[in-house]
Protein backbone atom coordinates (compact mmCIF):
# COMPACT_ATOMS: atom_id res chain seq x y z
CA UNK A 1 11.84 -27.53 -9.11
CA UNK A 2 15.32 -28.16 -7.47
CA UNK A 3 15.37 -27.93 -3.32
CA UNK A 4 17.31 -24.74 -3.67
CA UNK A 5 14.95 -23.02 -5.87
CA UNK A 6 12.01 -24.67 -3.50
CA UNK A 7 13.52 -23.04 -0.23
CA UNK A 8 14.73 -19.65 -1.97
CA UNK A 9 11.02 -19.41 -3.51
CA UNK A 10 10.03 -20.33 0.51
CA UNK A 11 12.33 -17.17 1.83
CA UNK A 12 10.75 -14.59 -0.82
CA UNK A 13 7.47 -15.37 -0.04
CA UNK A 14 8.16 -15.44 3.92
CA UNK A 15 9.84 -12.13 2.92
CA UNK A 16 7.12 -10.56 1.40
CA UNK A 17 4.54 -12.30 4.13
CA UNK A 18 6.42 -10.91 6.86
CA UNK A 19 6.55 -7.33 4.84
CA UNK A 20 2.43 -7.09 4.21
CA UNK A 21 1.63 -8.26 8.01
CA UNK A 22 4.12 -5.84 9.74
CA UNK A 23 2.63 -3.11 7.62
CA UNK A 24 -0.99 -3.92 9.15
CA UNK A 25 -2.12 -5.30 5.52
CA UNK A 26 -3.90 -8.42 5.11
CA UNK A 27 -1.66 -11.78 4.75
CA UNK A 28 -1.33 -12.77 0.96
CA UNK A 29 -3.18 -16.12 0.33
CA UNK A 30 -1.35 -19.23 0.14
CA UNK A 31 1.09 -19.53 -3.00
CA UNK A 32 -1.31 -21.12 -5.65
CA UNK A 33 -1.37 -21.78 -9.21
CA UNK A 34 -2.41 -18.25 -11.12
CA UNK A 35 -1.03 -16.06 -8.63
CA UNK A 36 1.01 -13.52 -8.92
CA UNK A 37 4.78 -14.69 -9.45
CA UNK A 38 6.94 -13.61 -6.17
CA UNK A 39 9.12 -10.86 -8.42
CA UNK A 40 6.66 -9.23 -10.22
CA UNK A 41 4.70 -9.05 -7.10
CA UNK A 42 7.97 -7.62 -5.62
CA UNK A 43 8.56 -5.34 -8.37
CA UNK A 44 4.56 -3.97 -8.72
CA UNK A 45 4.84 -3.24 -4.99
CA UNK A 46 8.30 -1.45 -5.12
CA UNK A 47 6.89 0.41 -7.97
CA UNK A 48 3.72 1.94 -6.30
CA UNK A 49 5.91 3.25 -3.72
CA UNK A 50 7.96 4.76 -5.88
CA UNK A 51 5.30 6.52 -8.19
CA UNK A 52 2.71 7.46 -5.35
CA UNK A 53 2.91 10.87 -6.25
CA UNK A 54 1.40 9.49 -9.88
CA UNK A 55 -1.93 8.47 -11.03
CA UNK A 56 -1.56 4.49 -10.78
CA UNK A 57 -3.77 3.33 -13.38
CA UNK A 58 -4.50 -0.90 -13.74
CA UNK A 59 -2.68 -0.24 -17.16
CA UNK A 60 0.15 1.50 -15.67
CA UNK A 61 0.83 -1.51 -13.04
CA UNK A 62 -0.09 -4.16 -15.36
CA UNK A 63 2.59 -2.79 -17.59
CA UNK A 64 4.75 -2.71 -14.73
CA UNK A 65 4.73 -6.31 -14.71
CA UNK A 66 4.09 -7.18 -18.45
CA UNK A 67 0.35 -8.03 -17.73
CA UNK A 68 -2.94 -7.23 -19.16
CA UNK A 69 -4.76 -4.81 -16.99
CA UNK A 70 -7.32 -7.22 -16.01
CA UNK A 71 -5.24 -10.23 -15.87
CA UNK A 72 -3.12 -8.49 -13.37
CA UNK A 73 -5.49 -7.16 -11.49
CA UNK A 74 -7.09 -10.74 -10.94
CA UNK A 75 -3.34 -12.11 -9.96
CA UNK A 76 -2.72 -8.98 -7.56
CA UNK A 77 -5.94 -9.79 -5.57
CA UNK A 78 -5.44 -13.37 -5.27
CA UNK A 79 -1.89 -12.82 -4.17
CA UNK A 80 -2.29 -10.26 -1.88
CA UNK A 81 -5.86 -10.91 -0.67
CA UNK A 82 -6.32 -6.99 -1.81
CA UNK A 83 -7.71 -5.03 -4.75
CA UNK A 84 -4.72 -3.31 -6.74
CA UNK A 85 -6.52 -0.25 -6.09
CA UNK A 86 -6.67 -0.79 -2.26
CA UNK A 87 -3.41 -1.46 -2.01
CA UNK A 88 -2.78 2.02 -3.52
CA UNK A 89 -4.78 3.73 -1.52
CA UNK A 90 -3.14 1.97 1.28
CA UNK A 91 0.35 3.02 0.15
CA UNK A 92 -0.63 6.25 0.17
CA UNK A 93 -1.95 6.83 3.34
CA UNK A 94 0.94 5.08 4.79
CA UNK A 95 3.14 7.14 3.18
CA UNK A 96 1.30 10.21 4.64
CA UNK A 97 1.35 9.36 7.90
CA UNK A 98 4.97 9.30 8.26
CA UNK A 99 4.60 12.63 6.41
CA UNK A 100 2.41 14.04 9.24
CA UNK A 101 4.15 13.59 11.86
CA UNK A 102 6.75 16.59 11.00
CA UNK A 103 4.75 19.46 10.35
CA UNK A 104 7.48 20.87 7.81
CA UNK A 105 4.76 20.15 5.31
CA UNK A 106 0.76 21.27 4.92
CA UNK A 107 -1.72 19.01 4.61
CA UNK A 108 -2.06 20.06 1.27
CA UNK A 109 1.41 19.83 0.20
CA UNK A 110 0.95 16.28 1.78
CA UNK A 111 -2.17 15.34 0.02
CA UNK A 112 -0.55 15.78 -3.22
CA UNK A 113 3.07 14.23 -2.76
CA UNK A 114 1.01 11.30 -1.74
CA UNK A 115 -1.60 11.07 -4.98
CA UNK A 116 -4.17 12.29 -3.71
CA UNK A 117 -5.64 15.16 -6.70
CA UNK A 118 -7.36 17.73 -3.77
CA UNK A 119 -6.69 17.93 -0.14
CA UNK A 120 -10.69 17.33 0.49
CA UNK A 121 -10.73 13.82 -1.05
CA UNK A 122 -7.17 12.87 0.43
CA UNK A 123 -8.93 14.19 4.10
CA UNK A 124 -12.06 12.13 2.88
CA UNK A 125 -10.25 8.89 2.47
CA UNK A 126 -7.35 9.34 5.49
CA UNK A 127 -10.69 9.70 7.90
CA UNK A 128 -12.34 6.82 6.78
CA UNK A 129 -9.23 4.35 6.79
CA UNK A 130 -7.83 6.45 10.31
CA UNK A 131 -10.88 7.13 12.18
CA UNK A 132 -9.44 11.04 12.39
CA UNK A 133 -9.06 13.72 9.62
CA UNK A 134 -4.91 14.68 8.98
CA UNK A 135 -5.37 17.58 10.97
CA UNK A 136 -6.35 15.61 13.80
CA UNK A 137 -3.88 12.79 13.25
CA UNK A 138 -1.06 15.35 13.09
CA UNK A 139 -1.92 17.62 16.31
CA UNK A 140 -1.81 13.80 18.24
CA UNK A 141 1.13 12.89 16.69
CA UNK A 142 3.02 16.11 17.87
CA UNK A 143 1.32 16.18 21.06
CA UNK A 144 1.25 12.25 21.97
CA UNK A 145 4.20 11.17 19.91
CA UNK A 146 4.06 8.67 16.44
CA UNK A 147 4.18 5.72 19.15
CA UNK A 148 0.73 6.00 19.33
CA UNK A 149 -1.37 4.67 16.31
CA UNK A 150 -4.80 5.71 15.06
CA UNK A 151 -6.82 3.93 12.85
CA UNK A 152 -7.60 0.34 12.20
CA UNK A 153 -6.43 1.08 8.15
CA UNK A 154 -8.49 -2.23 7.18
CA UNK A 155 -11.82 -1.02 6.03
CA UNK A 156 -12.29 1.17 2.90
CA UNK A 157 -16.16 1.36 2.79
């Protein structure tokens, strides 16, 4: 590899470092041989946000990438340090958090522009990665301000 490709392959995967730690998600792992190459990483991630509104199936996101299902999944883990559905789930809750905080939108309006398929589960899931229910998040939000963070968003289980 030449020194320019060396340092440009550096900046992506600073990039994407700095992207996944300022978004509270784990670091990715050290670049090592059978992870995930730096633009299909890019381009798997890009297209999650994208489709959260979409069932996100290991096949779909594989394809996404031109992977097998289960040899993607594999090289997602090892270079993000997360499961691909984690990750997802992840997305999605991020995404409805910023959706919250204006309350031009029900929870249930939320709950499915975000993937969830009924406004229990997406309530079940946003309380155990946020410590509150989206109810609860929202009415601090508007009354506290979205300063004000809730939720440690590392544990699933």
């Amino acid at each position: 590899m030449t020194q320019l490709a060396t340092e440009a392959s550096s900046v992506l995967v600073a990039t994407v470092s700095d992207e996944i730690h300022l978004s509270g998600w784990p670091s990715p792992t050290p670049r090592e041989i059978g992870a995930l190459p730096l633009s299909r990483l890019r381009r798997v991630t890009d297209y999650i946000r994208e489709h959260l509104d979409q069932e996100l199936t290991l096949a779909r996101l594989g394809a996404a990438v031109y992977m097998s299902p289960y040899h993607f999944a594999r090289l997602f883990q090892r270079s993000t340090g997360v499961s691909p559905h984690r990750f997802v789930v992840r997305a999605r809750i991020d995404r409805a958090v910023t959706l919250l905080v204006a309350p031009g939108l029900s929870v249930a309006q939320i709950s499915k522009l975000v993937g969830f398929r009924t406004p229990s589960h997406f309530s079940t899931v946003f309380r155990r990665l946020m410590g509150v229910t989206p109810r609860e998040y929202r009415a601090m939000s508007l009354r506290e301000g979205p300063s004000h963070p809730v939720g440690d968003r590392n544990g699933m289980h």
